[in-house]
Each structure stands twice: as structure tokens, then as C-alpha cells.
N, C-alpha and C. Protein backbone atom coordinates (compact mmCIF):
# COMPACT_ATOMS: atom_id res chain seq x y z
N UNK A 1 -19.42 -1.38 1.36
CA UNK A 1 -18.45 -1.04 0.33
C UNK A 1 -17.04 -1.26 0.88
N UNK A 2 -16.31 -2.18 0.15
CA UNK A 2 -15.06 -2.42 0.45
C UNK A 2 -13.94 -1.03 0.21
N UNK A 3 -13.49 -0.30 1.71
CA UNK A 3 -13.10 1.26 1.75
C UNK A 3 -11.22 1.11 2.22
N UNK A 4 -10.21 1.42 1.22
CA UNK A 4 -9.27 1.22 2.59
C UNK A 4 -8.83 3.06 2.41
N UNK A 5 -8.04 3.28 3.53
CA UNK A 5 -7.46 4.18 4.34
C UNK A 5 -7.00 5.16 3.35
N UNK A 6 -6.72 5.90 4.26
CA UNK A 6 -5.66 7.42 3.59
C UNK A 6 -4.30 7.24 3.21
N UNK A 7 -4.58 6.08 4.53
CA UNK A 7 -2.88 5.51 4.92
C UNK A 7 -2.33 4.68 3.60
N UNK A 8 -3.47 4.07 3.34
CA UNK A 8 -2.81 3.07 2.27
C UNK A 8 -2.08 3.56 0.93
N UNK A 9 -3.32 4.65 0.91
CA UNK A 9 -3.41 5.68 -0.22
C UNK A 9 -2.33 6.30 -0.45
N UNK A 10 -1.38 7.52 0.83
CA UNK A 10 -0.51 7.88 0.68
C UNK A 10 0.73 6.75 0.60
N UNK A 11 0.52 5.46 1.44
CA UNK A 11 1.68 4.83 1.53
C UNK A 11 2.09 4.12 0.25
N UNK A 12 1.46 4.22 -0.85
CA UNK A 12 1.20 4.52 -2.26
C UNK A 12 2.44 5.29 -2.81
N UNK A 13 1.63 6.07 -3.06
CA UNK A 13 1.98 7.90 -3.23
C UNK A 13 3.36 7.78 -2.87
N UNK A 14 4.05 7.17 -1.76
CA UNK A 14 5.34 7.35 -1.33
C UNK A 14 6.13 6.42 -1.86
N UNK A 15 5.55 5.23 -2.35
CA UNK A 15 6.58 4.39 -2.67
C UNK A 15 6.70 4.39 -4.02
N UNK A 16 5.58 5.07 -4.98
CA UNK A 16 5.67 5.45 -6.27
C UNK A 16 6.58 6.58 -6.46
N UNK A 17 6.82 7.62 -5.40
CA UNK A 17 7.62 8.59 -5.84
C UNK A 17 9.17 8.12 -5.24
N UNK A 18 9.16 7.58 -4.05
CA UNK A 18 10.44 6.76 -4.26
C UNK A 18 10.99 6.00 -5.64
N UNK A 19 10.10 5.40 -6.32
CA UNK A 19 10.20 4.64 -7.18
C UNK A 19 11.23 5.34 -8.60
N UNK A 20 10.54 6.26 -8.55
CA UNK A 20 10.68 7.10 -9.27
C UNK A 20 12.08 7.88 -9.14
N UNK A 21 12.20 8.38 -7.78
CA UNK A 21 13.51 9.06 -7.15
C UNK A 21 14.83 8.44 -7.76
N UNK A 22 15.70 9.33 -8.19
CA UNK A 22 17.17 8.46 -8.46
C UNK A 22 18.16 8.59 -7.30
N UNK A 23 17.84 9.30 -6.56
CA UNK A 23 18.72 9.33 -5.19
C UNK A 23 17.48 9.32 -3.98
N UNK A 24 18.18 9.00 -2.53
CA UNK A 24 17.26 8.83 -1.83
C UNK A 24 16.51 10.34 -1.25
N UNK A 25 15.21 10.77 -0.87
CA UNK A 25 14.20 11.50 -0.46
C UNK A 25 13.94 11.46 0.74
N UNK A 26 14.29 12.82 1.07
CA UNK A 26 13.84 13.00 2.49
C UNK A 26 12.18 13.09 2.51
N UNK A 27 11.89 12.96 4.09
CA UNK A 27 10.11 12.82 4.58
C UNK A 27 9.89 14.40 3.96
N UNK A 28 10.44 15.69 4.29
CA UNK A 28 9.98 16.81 3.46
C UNK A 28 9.82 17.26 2.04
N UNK A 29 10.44 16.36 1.48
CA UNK A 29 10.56 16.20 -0.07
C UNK A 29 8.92 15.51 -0.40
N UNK A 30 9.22 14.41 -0.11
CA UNK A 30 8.11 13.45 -0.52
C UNK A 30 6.64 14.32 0.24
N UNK A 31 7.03 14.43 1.12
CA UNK A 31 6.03 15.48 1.79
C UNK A 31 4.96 16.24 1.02
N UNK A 32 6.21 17.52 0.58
CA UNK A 32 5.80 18.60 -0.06
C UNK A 32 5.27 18.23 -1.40
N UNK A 33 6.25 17.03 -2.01
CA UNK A 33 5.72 16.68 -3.69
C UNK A 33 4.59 15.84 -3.36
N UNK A 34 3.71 15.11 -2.72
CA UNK A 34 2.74 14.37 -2.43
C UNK A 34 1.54 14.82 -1.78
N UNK A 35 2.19 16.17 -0.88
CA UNK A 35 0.82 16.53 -0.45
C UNK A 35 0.18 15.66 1.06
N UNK A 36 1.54 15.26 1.53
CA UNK A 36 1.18 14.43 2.77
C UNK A 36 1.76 14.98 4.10
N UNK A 37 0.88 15.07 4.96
CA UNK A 37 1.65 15.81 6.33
C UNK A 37 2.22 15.44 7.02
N UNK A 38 3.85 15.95 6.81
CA UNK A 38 4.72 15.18 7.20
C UNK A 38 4.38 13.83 8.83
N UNK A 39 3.69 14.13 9.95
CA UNK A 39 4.45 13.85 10.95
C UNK A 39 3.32 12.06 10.21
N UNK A 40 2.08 12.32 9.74
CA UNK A 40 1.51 10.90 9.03
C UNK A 40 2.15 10.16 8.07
N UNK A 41 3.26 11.22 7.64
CA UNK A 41 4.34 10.45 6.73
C UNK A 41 4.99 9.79 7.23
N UNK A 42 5.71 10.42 7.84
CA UNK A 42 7.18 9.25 8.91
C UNK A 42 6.43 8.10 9.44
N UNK A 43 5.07 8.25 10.10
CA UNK A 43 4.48 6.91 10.71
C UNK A 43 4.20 5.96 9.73
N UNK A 44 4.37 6.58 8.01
CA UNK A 44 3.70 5.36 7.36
C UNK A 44 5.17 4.86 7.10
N UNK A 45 6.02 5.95 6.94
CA UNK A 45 7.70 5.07 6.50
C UNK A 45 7.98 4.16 7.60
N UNK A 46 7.78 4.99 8.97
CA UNK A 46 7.97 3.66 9.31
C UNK A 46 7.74 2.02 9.54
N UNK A 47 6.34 2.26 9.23
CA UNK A 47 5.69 1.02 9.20
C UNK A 47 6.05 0.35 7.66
N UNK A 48 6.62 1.09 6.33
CA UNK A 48 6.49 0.51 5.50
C UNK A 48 8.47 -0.14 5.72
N UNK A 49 9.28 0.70 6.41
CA UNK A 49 10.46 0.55 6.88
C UNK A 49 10.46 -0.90 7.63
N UNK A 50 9.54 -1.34 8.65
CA UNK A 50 9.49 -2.24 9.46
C UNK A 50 8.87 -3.52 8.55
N UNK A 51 8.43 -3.89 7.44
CA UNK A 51 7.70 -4.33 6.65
C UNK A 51 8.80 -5.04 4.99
N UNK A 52 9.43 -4.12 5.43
CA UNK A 52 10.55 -4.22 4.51
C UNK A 52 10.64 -4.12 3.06
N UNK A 53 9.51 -2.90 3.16
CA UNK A 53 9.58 -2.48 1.69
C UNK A 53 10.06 -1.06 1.24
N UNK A 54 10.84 0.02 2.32
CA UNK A 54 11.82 0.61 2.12
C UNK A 54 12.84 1.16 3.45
N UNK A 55 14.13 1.35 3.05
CA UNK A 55 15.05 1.53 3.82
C UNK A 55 15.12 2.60 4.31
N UNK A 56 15.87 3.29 5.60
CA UNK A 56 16.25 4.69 5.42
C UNK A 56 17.58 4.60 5.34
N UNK A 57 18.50 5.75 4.96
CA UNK A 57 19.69 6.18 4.79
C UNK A 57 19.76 7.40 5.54
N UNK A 58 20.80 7.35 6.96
CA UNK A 58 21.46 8.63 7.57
C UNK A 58 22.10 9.00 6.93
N UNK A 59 22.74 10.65 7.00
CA UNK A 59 23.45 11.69 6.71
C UNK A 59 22.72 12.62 5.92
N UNK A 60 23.61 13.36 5.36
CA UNK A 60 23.46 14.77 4.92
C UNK A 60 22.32 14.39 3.83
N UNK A 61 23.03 13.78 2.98
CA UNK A 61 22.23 12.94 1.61
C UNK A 61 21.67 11.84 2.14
N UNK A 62 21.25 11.67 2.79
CA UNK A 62 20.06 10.14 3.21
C UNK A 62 18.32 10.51 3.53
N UNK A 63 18.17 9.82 3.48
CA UNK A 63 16.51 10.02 2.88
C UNK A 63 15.88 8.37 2.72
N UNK A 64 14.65 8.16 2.24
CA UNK A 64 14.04 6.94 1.83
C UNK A 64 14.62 6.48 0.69
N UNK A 65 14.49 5.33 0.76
CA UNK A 65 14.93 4.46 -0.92
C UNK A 65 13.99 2.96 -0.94
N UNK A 66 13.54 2.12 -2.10
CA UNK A 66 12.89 1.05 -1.81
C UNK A 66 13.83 0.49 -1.47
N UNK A 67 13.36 -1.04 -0.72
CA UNK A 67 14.56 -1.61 0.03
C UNK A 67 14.12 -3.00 -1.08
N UNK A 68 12.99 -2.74 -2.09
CA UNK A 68 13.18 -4.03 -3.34
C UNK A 68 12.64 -3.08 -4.81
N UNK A 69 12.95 -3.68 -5.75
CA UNK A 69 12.52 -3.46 -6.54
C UNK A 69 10.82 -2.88 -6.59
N UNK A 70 10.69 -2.04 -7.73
CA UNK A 70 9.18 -1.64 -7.29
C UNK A 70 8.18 -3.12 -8.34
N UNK A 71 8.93 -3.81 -9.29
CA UNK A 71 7.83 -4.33 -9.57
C UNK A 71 7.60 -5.86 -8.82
N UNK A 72 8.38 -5.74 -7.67
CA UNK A 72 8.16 -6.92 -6.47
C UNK A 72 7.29 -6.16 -5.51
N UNK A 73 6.85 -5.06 -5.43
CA UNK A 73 6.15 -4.53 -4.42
C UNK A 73 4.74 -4.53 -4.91
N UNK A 74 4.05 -5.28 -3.82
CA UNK A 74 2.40 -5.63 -4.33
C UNK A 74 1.49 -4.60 -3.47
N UNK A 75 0.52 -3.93 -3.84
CA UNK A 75 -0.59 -3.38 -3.43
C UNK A 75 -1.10 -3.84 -1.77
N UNK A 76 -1.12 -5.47 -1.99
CA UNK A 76 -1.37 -6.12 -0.95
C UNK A 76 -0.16 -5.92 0.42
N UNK A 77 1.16 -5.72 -0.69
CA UNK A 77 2.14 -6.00 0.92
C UNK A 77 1.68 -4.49 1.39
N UNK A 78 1.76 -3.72 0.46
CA UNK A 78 1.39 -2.24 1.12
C UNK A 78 0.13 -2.43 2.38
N UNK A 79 -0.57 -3.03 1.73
CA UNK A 79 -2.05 -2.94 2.73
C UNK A 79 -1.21 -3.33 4.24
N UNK A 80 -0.56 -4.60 4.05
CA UNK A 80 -0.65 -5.71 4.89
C UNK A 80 0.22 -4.65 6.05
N UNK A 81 1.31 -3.55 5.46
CA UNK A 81 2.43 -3.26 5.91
C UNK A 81 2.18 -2.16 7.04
N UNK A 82 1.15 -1.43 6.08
CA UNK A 82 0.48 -0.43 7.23
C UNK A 82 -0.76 -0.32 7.89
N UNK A 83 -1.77 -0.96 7.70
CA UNK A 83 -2.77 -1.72 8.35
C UNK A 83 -2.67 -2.96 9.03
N UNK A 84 -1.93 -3.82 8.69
CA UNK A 84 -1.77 -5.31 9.32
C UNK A 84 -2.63 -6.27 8.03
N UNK A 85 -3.02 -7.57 8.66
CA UNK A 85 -3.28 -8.63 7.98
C UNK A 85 -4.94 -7.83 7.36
N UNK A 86 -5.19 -8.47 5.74
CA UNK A 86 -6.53 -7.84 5.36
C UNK A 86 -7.56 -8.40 5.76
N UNK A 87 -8.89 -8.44 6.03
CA UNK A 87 -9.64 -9.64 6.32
C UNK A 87 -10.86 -8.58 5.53
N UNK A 88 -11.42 -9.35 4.58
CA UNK A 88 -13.17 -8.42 4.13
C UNK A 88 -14.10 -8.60 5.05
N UNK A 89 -14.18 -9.40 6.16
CA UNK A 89 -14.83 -9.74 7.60
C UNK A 89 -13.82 -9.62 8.56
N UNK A 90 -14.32 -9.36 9.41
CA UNK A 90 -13.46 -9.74 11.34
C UNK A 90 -13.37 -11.29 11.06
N UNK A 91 -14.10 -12.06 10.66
CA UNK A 91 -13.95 -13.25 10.70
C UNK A 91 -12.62 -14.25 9.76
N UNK A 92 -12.54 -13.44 8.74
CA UNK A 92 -11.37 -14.08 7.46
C UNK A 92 -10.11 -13.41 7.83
N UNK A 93 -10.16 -12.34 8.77
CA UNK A 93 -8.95 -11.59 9.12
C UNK A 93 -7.64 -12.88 9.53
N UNK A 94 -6.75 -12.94 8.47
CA UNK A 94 -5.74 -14.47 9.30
C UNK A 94 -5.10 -13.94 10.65
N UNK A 95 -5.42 -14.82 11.71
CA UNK A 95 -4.38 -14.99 12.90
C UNK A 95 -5.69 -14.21 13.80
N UNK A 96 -6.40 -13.57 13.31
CA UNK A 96 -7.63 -12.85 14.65
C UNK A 96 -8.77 -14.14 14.75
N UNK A 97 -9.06 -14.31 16.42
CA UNK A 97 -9.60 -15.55 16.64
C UNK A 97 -10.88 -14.52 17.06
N UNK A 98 -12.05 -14.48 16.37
CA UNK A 98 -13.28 -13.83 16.43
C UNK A 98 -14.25 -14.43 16.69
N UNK A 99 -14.87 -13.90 17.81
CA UNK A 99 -15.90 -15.09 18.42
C UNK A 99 -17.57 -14.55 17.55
N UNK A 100 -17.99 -14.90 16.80
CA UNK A 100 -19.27 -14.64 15.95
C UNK A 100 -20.10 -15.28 16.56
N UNK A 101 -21.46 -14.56 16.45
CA UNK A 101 -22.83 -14.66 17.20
C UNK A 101 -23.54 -16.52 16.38
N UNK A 102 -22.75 -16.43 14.89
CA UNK A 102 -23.47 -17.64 14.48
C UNK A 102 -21.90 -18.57 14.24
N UNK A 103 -22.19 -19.74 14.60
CA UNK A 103 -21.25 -20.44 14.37
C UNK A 103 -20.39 -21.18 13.16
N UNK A 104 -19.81 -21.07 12.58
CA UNK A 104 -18.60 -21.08 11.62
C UNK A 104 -19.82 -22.30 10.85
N UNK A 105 -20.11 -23.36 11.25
CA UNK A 105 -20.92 -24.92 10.62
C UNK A 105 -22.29 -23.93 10.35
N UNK A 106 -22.75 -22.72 10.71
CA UNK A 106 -23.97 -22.25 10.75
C UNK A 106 -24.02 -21.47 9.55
N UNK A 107 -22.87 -20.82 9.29
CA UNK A 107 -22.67 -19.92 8.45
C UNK A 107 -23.05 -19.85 7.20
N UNK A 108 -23.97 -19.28 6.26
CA UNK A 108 -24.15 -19.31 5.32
C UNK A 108 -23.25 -18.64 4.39
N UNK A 109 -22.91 -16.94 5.02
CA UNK A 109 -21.84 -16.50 4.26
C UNK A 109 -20.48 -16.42 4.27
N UNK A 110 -20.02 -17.45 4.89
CA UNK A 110 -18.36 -17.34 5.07
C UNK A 110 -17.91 -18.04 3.97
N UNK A 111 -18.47 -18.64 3.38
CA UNK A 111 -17.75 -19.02 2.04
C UNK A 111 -18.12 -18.40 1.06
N UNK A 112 -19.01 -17.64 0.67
CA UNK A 112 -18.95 -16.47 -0.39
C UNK A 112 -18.24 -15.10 -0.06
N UNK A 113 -18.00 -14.73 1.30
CA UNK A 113 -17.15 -14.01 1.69
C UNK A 113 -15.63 -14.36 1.44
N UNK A 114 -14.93 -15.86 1.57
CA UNK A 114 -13.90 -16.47 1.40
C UNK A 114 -14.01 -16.31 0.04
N UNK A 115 -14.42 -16.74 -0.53
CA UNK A 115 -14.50 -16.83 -2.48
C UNK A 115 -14.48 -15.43 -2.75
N UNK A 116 -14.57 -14.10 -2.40
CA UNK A 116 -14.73 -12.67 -2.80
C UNK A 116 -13.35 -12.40 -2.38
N UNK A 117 -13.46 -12.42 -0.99
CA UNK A 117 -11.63 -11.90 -0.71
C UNK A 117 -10.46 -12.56 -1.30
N UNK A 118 -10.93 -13.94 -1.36
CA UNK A 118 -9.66 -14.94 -2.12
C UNK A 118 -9.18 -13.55 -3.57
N UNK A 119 -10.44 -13.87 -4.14
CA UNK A 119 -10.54 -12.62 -5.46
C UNK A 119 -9.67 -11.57 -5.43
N UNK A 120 -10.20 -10.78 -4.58
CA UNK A 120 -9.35 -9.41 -3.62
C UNK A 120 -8.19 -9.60 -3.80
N UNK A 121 -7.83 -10.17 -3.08
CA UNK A 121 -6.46 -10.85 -2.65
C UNK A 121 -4.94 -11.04 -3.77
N UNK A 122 -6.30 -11.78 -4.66
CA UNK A 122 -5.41 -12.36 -5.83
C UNK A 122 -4.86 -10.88 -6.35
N UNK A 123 -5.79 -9.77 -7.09
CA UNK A 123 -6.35 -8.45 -7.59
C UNK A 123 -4.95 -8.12 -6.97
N UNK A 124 -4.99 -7.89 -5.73
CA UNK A 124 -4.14 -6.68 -4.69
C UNK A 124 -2.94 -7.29 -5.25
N UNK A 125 -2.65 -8.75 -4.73
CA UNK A 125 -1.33 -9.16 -4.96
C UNK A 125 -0.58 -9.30 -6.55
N UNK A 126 -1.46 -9.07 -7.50
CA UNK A 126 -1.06 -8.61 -8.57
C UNK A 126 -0.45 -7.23 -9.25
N UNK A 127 -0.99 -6.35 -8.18
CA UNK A 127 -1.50 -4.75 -8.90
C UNK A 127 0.49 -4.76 -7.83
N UNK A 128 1.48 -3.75 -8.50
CA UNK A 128 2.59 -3.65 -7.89
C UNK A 128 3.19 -2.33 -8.54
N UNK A 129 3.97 -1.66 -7.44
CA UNK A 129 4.37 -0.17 -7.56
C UNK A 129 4.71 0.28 -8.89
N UNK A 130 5.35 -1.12 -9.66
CA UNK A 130 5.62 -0.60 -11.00
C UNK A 130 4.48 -0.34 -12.10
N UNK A 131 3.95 -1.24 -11.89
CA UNK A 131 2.44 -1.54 -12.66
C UNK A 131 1.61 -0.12 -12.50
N UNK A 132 1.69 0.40 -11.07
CA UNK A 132 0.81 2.22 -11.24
C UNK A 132 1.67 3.12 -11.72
N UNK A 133 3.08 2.34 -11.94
CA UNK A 133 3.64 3.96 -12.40
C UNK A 133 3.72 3.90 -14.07
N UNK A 134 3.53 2.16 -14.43
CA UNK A 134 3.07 2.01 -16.01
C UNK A 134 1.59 2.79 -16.45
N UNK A 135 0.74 2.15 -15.43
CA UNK A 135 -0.48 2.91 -15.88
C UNK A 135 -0.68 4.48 -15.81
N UNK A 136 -0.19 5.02 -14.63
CA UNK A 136 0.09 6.59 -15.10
C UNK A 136 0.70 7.18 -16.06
N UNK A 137 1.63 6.57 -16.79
CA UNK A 137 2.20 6.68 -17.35
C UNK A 137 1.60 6.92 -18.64
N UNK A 138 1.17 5.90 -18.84
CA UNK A 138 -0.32 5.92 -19.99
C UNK A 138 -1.14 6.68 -20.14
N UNK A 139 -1.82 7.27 -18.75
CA UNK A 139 -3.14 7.82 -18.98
C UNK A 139 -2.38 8.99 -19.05
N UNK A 140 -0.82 9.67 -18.63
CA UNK A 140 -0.66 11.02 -18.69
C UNK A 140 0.20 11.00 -19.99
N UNK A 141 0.41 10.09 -21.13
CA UNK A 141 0.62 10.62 -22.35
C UNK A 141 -0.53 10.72 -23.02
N UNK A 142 -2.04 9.95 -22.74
CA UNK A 142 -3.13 9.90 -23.46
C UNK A 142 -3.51 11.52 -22.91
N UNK A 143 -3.91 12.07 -21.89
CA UNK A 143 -4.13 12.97 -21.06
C UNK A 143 -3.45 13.74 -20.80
N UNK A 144 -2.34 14.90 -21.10
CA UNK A 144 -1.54 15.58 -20.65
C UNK A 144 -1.55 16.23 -19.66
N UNK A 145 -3.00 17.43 -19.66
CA UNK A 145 -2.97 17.24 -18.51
C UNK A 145 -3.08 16.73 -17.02
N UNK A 146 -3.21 15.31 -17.33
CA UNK A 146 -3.45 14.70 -15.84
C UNK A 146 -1.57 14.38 -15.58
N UNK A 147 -1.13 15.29 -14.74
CA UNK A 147 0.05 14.90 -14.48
C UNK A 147 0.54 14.66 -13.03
N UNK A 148 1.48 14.03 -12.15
CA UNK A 148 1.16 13.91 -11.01
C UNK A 148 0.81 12.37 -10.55
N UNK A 149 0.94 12.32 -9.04
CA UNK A 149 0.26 10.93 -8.69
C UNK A 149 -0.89 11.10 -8.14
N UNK A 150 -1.94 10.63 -8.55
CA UNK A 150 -2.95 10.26 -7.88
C UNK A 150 -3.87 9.46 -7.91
């Protein structure tokens, strides 16, 4: 079963409520409204900081902000930002040179594996911060009470 992280999950969660934010959010803010513990927070800002999909701001009033628009921010850069490159095998992972027991000409499933993740891929790089905060959006006027990110 194709499973990703907590990490991804919250690093989600953070850039939707940035999204959302009209001034910038400190790590205890987003924290407390998300339900994420802080010190796993800062490690995902920073990786999503280094990735370049949000900024920080020093001083009194400084906090997180996106560093692009949310409906340029893809599902996929998230993955890519705090996990690294995606691969649905060790083998499709781009840039990891994986030495496999059967050889690449032997392979029966590396091209239905290639044809599934291509899929993936496409999926992830479509789905973007604005797009979950449209669809929540939806299901919590259809649903009232589902309010919240999750």
C-alpha cells in the first residue's frame, strides 16, 4: 500500500493554515491550531523553508508566510520538500543508483511500476494547497460540522 508520512501530512496542515493566515504565524500558533508538536514542526518549516515553499520573518511580528502563492504549491513539491525525491520503488527513486538482485533488461515490473508512479506523479503534481483549501471548503459548507483541517 502506497503510505506517506506524518510529516507530509502535517507539512500540509501548515501550509494550508499559512495559506489561510493574513499576517505571518508563529511555530506556536500553527502548533497549537494544528495539533502538531512544536519541536516536529520547526523541522518540517525548515525543510519546507529550504525547499522554497515558505519564508520566515524575524521580529516581534514575524512568523511563517508562503514564500509562493498557494495555488503554485503542489502536493508533490510538499512530498519532494520534506522527504526528498518520490520513488514507488528504491529503484524509480530519481538520482538513487540501486543495485537490484534482477537486472533492469530482466525486469518484468519496472515498467508497470514506471506507468503507476508516472500516474502518481501526475495526481500529486496536480492536487495544490489551494485546491485542499477549495475542497474543504466544500465539504464544510455541505457538512457543518466537519470544520477544521484534516
Amino acid at each position: 500500500m502506497l503510505k506517506f508520512t506524518l510529516r507530509v501530512e502535517y507539512a500540509i496542515k501548515a501550509l494550508v493554515r499559512l495559506a489561510l493566515a493574513e499576517s505571518p504565524m508563529s511555530v506556536p500558533q500553527i502548533s497549537s491550531l494544528e495539533k502538531i508538536p512544536i519541536n516536529f514542526l520547526e523541522q518540517i518549516l525548515v525543510r519546507l523553508r529550504r525547499a522554497g515553499l515558505v519564508n520566515s520573518i524575524r521580529g516581534k511580528k514575524g512568523g511563517y508566510v508562503l514564500a509562493k502563492p498557494p495555488e503554485s504549491i503542489t502536493v508533490l513539491d510538499v512530498i519532494e520538500a520534506v522527504e526528498g525525491k518520490y520513488g514507488l520503488v528504491r529503484c524509480l527513486v530519481p538520482g538513487e543508483h540501486v543495485e537490484c538482485y534482477i537486472p533492469v533488461s530482466d525486469c518484468i515490473l519496472r515498467g508497470v511500476w514506471n506507468k503507476v508512479q508516472e500516474r502518481i506523479t501526475d495526481i500529486l503534481s496536480d492536487i495544490t494547497i489551494e485546491g485542499i483549501i477549495e475542497e474543504a471548503n466544500l465539504r464544510t459548507s455541505e457538512e457543518p460540522s466537519n470544520v477544521g483541517i484534516s
